[in-house]
Protein backbone atom coordinates (compact mmCIF):
# COMPACT_ATOMS: atom_id res chain seq x y z
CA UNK A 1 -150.14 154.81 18.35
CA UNK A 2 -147.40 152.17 17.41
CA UNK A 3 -144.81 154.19 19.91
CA UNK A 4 -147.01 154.35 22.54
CA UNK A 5 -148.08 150.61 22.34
CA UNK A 6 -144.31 149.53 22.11
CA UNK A 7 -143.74 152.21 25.40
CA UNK A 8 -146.45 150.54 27.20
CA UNK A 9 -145.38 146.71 26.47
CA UNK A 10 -141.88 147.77 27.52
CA UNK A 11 -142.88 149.61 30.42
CA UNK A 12 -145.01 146.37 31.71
CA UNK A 13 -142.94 143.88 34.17
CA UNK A 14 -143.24 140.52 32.80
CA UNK A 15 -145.47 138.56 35.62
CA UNK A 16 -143.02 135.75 37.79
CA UNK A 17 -145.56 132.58 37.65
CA UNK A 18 -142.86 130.45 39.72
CA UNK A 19 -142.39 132.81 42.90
CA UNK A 20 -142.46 131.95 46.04
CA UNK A 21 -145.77 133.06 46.76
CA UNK A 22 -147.36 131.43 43.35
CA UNK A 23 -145.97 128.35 44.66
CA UNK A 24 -147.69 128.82 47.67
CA UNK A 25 -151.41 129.38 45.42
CA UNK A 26 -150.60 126.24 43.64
CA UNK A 27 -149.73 124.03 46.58
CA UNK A 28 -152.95 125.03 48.71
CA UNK A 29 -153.77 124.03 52.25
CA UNK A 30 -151.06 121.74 52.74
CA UNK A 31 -148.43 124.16 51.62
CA UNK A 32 -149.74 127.21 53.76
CA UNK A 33 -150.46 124.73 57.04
CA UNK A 34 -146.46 123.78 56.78
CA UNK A 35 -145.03 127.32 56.41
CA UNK A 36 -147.12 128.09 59.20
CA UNK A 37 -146.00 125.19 61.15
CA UNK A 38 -142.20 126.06 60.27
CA UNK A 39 -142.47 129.98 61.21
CA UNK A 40 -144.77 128.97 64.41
CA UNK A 41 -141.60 126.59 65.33
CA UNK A 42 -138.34 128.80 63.89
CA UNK A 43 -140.17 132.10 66.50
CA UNK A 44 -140.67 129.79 69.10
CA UNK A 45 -137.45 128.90 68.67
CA UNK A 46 -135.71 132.58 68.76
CA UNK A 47 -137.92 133.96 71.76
CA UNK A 48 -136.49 130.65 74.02
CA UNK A 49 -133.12 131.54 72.96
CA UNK A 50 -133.01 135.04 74.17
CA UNK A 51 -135.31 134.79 76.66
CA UNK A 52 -132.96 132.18 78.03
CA UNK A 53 -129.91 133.66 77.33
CA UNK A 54 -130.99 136.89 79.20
CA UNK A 55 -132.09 134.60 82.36
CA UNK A 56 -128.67 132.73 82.54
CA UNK A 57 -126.92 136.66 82.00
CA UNK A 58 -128.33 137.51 84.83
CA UNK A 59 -127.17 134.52 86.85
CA UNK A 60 -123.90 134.49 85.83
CA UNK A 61 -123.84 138.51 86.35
CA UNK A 62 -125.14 137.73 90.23
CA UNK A 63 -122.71 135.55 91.03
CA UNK A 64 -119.79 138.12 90.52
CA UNK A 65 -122.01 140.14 93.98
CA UNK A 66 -121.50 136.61 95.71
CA UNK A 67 -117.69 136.55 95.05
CA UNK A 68 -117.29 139.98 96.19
CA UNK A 69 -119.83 140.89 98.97
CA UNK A 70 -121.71 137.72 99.70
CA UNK A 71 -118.88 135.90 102.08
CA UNK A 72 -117.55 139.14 102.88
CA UNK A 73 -120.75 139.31 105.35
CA UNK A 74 -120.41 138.35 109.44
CA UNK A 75 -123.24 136.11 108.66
CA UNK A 76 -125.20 134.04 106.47
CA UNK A 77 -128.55 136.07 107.40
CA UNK A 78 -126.48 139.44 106.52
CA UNK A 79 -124.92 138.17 103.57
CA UNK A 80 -128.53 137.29 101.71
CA UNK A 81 -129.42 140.55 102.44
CA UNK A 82 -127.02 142.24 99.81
CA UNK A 83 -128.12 139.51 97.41
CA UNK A 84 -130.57 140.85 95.21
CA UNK A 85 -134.34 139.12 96.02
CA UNK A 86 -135.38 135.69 94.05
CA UNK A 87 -131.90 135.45 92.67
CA UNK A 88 -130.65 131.88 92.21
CA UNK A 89 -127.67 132.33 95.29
CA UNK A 90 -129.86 133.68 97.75
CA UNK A 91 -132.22 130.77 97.39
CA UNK A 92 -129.85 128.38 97.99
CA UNK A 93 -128.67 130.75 100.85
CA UNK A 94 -132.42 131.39 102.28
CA UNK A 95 -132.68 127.44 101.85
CA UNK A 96 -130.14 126.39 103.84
CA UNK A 97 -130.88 128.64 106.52
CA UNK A 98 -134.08 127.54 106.72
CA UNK A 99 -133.09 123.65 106.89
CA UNK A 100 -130.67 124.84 109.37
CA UNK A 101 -133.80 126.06 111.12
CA UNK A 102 -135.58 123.29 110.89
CA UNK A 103 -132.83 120.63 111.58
CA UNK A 104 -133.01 122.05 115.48
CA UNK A 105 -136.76 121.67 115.57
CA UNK A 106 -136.11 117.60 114.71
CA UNK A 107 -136.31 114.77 117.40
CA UNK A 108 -134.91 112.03 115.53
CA UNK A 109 -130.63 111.40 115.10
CA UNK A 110 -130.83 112.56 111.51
CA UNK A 111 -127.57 114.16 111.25
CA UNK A 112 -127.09 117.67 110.48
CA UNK A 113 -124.76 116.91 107.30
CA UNK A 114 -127.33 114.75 105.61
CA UNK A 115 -129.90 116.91 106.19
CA UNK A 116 -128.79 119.99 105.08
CA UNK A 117 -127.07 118.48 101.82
CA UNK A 118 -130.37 117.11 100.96
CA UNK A 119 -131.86 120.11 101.46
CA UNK A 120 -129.22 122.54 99.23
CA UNK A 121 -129.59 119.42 96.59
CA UNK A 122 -133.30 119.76 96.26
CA UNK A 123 -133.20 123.80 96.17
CA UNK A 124 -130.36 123.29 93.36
CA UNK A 125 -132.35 120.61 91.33
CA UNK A 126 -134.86 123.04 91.35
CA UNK A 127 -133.25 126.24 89.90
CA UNK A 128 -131.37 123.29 87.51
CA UNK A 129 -134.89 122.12 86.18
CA UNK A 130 -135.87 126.21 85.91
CA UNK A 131 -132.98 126.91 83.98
CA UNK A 132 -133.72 123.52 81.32
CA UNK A 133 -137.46 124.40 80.60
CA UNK A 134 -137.90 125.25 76.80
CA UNK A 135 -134.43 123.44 76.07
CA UNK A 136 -136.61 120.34 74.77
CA UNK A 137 -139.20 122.88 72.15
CA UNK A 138 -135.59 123.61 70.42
CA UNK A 139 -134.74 119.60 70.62
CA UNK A 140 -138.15 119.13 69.31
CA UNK A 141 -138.10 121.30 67.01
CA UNK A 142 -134.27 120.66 65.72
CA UNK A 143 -135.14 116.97 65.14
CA UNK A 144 -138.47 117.20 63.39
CA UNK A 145 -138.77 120.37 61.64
CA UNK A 146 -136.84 118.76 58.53
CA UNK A 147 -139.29 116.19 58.29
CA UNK A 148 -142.00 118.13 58.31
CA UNK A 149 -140.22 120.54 55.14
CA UNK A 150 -139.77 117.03 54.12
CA UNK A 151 -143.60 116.40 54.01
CA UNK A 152 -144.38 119.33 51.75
CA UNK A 153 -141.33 118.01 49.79
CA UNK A 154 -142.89 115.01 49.24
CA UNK A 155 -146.09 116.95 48.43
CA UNK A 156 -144.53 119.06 46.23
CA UNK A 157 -143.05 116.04 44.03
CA UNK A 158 -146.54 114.23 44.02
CA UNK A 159 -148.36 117.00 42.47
CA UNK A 160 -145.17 117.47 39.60
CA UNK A 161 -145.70 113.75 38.42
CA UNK A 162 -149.74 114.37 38.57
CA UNK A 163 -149.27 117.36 36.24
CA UNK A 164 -146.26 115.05 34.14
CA UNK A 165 -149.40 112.58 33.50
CA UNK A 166 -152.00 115.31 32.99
CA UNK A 167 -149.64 116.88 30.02
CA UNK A 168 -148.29 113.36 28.88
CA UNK A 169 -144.79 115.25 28.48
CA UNK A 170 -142.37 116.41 31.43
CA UNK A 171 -142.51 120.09 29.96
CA UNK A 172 -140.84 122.69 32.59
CA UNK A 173 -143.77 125.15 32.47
CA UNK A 174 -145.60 121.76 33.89
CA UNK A 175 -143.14 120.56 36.68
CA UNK A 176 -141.26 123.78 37.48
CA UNK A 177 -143.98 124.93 40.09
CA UNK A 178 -144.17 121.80 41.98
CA UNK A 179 -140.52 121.12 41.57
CA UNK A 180 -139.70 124.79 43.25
CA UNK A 181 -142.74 124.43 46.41
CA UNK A 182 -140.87 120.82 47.01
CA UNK A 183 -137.51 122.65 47.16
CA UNK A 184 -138.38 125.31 48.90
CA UNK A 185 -140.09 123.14 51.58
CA UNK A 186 -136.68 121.51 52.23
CA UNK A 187 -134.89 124.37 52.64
CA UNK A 188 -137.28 126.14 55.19
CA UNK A 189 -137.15 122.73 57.44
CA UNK A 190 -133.30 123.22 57.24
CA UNK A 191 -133.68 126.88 58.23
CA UNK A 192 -135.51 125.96 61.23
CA UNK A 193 -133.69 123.20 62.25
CA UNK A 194 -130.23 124.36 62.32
CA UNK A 195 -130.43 127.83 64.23
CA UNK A 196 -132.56 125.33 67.26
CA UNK A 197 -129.74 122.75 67.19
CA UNK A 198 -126.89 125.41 67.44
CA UNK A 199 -129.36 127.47 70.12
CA UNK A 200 -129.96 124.45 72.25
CA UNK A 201 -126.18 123.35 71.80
CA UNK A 202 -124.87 126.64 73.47
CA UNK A 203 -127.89 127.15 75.97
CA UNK A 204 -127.22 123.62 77.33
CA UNK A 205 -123.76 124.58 77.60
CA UNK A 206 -123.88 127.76 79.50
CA UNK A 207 -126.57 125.63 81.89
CA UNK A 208 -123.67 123.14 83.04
CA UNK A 209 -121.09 126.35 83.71
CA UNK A 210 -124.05 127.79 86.12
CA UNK A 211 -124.62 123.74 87.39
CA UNK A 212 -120.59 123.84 88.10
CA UNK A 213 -121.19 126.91 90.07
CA UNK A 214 -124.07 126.45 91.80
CA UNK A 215 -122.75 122.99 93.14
CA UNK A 216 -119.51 124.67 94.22
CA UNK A 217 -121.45 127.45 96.18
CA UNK A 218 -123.78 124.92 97.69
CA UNK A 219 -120.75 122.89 99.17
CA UNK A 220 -119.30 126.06 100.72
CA UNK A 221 -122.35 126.98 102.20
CA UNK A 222 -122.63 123.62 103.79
CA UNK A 223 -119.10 123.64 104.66
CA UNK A 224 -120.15 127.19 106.31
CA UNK A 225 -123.04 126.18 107.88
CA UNK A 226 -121.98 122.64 109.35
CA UNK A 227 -118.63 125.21 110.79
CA UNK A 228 -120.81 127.63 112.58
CA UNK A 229 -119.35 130.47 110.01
CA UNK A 230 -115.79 129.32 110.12
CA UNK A 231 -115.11 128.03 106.85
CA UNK A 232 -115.26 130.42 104.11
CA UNK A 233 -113.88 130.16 100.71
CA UNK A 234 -110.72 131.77 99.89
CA UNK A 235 -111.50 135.07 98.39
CA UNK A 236 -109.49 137.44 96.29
CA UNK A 237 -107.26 139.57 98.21
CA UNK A 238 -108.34 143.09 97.57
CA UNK A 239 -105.13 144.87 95.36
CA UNK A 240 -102.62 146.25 97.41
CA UNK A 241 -102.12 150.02 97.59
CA UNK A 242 -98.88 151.45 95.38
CA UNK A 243 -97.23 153.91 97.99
CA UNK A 244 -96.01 156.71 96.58
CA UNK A 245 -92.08 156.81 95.65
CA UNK A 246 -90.05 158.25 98.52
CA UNK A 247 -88.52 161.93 97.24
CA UNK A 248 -85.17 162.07 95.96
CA UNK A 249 -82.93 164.04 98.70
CA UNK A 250 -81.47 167.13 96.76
CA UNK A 251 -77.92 167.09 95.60
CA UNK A 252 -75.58 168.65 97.43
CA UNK A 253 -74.24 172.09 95.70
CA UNK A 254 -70.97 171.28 93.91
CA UNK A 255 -67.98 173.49 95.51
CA UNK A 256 -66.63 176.23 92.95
């Protein structure tokens, strides 16, 4: 009976009082309500940045069809056609053509240059202001989700001195739960803040390369537009065709 008692005590995993989920237990509705808070802000977080990521992929991939096929076309009308439908470029196209439109149907000296820039500016601001939308959750969330780790911090450190003064002593058994629910509050704001500042960093980047381009293919389509199809941009000659190497004549045979 000894054996199996000292089997059995050996055999029994010692229970962890300070884990992660016993500090949980011993912080109570405040500790739950901010992990909940954090992991409601740090997915929010990771669906914007792929979701946006994917969107301004696409873009960027649809502007390589406007290099090569777009001004290749007679005509505006025929060039929006290869564009694929509720892209970014063909609604700046299908805008301008339809201020073009409308520009003739006007009675008042409004020139056709104003009118038409204001028009491609307004369609632009508009994809602009698509593109930006859930860029301020990961500001929001970069700038006060270590302040709210910081509350259950603060929590956390609040309940250690209550149970100092319950005990009269600062013994670890006493402190060591609070202590580790503070600590690990601080380092799940951190976690949460840092991958939204570094997300919104490189999302608001890549939105001012697809700005750059959309304003450049807005001015040639004004430039196109105001020319009656004239002016195009300069595209890239397609590669020349290697001809083959001319045959060698055959050596004359050598007299014996």
């Amino acid at each position: 009976m000894l054996i199996v008692d000292i089997l059995a005590a050996a055999g029994a995993a010692p229970q962890n009082k300070f884990g992660f989920a016993e500090a949980l237990k011993q912080g109570g509705f405040i500790a739950y309500a901010t992990v909940i808070i954090l992991g409601i802000m740090s997915f929010g977080s990771f669906y914007i940045l792929f979701t946006k990521w994917f969107e301004q992929s696409k873009i960027l991939r649809q502007y390589n069809a406007v290099r090569t096929s777009f001004w290749r076309a007679p005509t505006l009308r025929e060039g929006s056609a290869k564009l694929e439908k509720n892209s970014a470029w063909r609604q700046l196209v299908d805008d301008g053509i339809s201020a073009e439109d409308q520009h003739a149907k006007m009675t008042d000296s409004l020139e056709a240059h104003d009118w038409l820039h204001g028009s491609l500016s307004r369609s632009e601001a508009t994809i602009n202001a698509r593109l930006a939308s859930g860029l301020p959750f990961l500001a929001t969330v970069g700038a006060t989700s270590p302040f709210i780790g910081l509350f259950g911090t603060v929590v956390g450190i609040y309940r250690a001195l209550i149970a100092i003064g319950l005990a009269g002593s600062a013994s670890i058994d006493k402190v060591a739960g609070p202590v580790g629910e503070a600590l690990i509050m601080t380092a799940l704001g951190l976690l949460v803040a840092v991958p939204a500042v570094l997300a919104y960093n490189y999302l608001q980047a890549r939105n001012k390369r697809i700005a750059e381009l959309l304003t450049g293919f807005s001015n040639d389509l004004l430039a196109n537009i105001n020319s009656k199809g004239a002016v195009k941009p300069a595209l890239a000659a397609a590669p020349a065709k290697v001809a083959p190497a001319a045959a060698k004549p055959a050596a004359a045979p050598t007299k014996p």
